[in-house]
C-alpha atoms as a PDB file:
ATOM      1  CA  UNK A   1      13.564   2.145   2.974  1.00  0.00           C
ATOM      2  CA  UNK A   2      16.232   0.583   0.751  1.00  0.00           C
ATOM      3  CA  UNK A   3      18.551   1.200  -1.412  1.00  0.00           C
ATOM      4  CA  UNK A   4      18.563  -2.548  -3.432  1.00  0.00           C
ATOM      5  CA  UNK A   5      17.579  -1.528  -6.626  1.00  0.00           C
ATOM      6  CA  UNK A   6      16.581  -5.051  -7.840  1.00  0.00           C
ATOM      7  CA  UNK A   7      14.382  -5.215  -4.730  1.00  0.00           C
ATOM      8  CA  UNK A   8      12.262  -1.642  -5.936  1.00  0.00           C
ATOM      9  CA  UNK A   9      12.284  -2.819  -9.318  1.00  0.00           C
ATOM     10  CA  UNK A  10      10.681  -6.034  -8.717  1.00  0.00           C
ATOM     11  CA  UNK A  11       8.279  -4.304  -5.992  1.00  0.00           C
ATOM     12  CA  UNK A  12       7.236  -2.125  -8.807  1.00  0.00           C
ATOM     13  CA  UNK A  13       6.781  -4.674 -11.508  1.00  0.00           C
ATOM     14  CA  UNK A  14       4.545  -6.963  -9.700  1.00  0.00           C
ATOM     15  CA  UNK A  15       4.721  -6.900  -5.853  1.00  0.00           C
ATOM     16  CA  UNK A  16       3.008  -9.865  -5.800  1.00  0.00           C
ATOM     17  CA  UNK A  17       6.107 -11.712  -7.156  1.00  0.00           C
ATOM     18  CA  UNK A  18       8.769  -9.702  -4.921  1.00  0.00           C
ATOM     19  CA  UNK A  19      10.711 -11.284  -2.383  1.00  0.00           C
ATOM     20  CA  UNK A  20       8.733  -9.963   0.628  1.00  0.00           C
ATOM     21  CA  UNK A  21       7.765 -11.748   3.701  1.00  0.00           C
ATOM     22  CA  UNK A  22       3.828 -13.225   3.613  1.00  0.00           C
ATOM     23  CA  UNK A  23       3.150 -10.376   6.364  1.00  0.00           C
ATOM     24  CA  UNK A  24       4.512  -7.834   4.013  1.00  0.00           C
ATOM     25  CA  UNK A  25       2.074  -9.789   1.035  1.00  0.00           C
ATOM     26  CA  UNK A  26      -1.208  -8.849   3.591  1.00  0.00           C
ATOM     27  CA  UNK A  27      -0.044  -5.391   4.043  1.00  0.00           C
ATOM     28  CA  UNK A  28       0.353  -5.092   0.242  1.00  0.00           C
ATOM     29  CA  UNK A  29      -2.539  -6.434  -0.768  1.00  0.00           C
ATOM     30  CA  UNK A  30      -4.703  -4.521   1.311  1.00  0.00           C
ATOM     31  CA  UNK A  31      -3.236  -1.020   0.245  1.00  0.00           C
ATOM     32  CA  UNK A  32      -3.413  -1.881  -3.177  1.00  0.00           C
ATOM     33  CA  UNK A  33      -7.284  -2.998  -2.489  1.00  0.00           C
ATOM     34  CA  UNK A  34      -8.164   0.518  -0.238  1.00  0.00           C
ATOM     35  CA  UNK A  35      -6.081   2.162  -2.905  1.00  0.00           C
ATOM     36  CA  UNK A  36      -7.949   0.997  -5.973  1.00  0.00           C
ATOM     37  CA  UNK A  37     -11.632   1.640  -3.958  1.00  0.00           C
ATOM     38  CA  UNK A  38     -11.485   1.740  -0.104  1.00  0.00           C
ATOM     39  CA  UNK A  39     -15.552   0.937  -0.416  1.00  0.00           C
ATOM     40  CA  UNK A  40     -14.497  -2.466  -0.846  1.00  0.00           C
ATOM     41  CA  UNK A  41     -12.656  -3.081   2.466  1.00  0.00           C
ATOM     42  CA  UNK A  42     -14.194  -5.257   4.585  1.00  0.00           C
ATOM     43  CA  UNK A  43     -13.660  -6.330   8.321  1.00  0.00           C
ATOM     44  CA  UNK A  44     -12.890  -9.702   6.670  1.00  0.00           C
ATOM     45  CA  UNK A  45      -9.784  -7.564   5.546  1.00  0.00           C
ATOM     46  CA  UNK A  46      -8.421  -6.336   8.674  1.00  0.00           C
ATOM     47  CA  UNK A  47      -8.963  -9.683  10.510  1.00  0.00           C
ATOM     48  CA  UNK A  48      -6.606 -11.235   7.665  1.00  0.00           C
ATOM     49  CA  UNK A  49      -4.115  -7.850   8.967  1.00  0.00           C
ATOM     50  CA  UNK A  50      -4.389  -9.161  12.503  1.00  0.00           C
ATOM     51  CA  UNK A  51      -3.600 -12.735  11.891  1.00  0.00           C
ATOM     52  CA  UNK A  52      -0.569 -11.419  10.003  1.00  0.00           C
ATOM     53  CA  UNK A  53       0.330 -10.031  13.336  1.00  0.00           C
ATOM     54  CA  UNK A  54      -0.840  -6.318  12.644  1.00  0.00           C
ATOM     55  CA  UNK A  55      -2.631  -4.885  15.748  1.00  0.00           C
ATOM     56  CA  UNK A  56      -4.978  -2.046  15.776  1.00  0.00           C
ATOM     57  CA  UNK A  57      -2.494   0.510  16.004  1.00  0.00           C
ATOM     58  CA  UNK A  58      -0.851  -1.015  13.138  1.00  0.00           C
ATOM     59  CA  UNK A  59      -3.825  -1.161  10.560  1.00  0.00           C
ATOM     60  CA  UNK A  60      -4.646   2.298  11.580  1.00  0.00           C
ATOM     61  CA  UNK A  61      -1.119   3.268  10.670  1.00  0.00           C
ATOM     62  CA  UNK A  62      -1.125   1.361   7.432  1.00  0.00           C
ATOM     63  CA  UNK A  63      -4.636   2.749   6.636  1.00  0.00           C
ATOM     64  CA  UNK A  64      -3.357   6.356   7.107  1.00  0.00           C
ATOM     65  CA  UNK A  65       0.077   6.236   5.380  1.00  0.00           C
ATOM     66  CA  UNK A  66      -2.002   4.636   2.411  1.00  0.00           C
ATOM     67  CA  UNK A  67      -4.717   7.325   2.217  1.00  0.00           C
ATOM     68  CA  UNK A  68      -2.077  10.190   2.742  1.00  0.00           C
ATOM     69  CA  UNK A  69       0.246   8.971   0.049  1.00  0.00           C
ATOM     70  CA  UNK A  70      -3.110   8.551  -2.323  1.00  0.00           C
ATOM     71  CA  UNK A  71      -4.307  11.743  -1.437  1.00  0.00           C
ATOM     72  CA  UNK A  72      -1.290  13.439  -1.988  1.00  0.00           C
ATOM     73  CA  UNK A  73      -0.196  11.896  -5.333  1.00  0.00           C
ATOM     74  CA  UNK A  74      -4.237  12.525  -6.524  1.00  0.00           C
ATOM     75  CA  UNK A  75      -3.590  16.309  -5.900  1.00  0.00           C
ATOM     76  CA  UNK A  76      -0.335  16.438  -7.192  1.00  0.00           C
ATOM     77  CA  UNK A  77      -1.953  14.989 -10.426  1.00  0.00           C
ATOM     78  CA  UNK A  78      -4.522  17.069 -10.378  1.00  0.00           C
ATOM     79  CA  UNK A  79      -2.403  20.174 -10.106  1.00  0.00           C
ATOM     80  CA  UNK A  80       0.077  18.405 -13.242  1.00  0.00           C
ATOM     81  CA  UNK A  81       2.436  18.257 -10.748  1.00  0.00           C
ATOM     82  CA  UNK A  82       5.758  16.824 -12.159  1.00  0.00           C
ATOM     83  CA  UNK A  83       4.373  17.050 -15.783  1.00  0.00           C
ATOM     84  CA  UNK A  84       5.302  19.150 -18.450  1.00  0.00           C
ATOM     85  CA  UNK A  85       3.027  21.116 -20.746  1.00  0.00           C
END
C-alpha cells in the first residue's frame, strides 16, 4: 500500500515503465498474463517466479490474490456495480 500518488499513477499507466524492483516486474507480469487468460500460464512461468525469489507459498499467494481480485471485479461488473444507469 501507498499513498505516493505519482507512484499509482505511473503503476496504472504502464506498469511496465514504473519504478518497481525487477522482482516486482515478474510478479506483474505474471498477474497481468493469468489475468488476461490463466490457460496460458505455463510452469516456464512460475520457474521465472522462483528465480525472482518467490517460493511456493508465495506464487500460491500471488495466484490467489490475482484470481480473487479478478473474480470479484468480473462480478461486480456483471452486477453494474459502481455504474450508473
Amino acid at each position: 500500500m501507498t499513498l505516493d500518488a505519482d507512484f499509482v499513477k505511473a503503476l496504472e499507466d504502464d506498469y511496465t515503465r514504473a519504478p518497481i524492483t525487477p522482482q516486482e516486474r515478474v510478479m506483474l507480469d505474471y498477474v497481468v498474463k493469468l489475468t488476461k487468460d490463466a490457460t496460458q500460464v505455463r510452469r516456464s512461468d512460475h520457474e521465472r517466479l522462483r528465480q525472482a525469489g518467490f517460493d511456493d507459498k508465495g506464487i500460491l499467494q500471488i495466484t490467489l490474490i490475482a484470481s480473487w481480485f479478478n473474480y470479484i471485479n468480473r462480478v461486480a461488473d456483471a452486477l453494474g456495480v459502481g455504474r450508473e444507469g
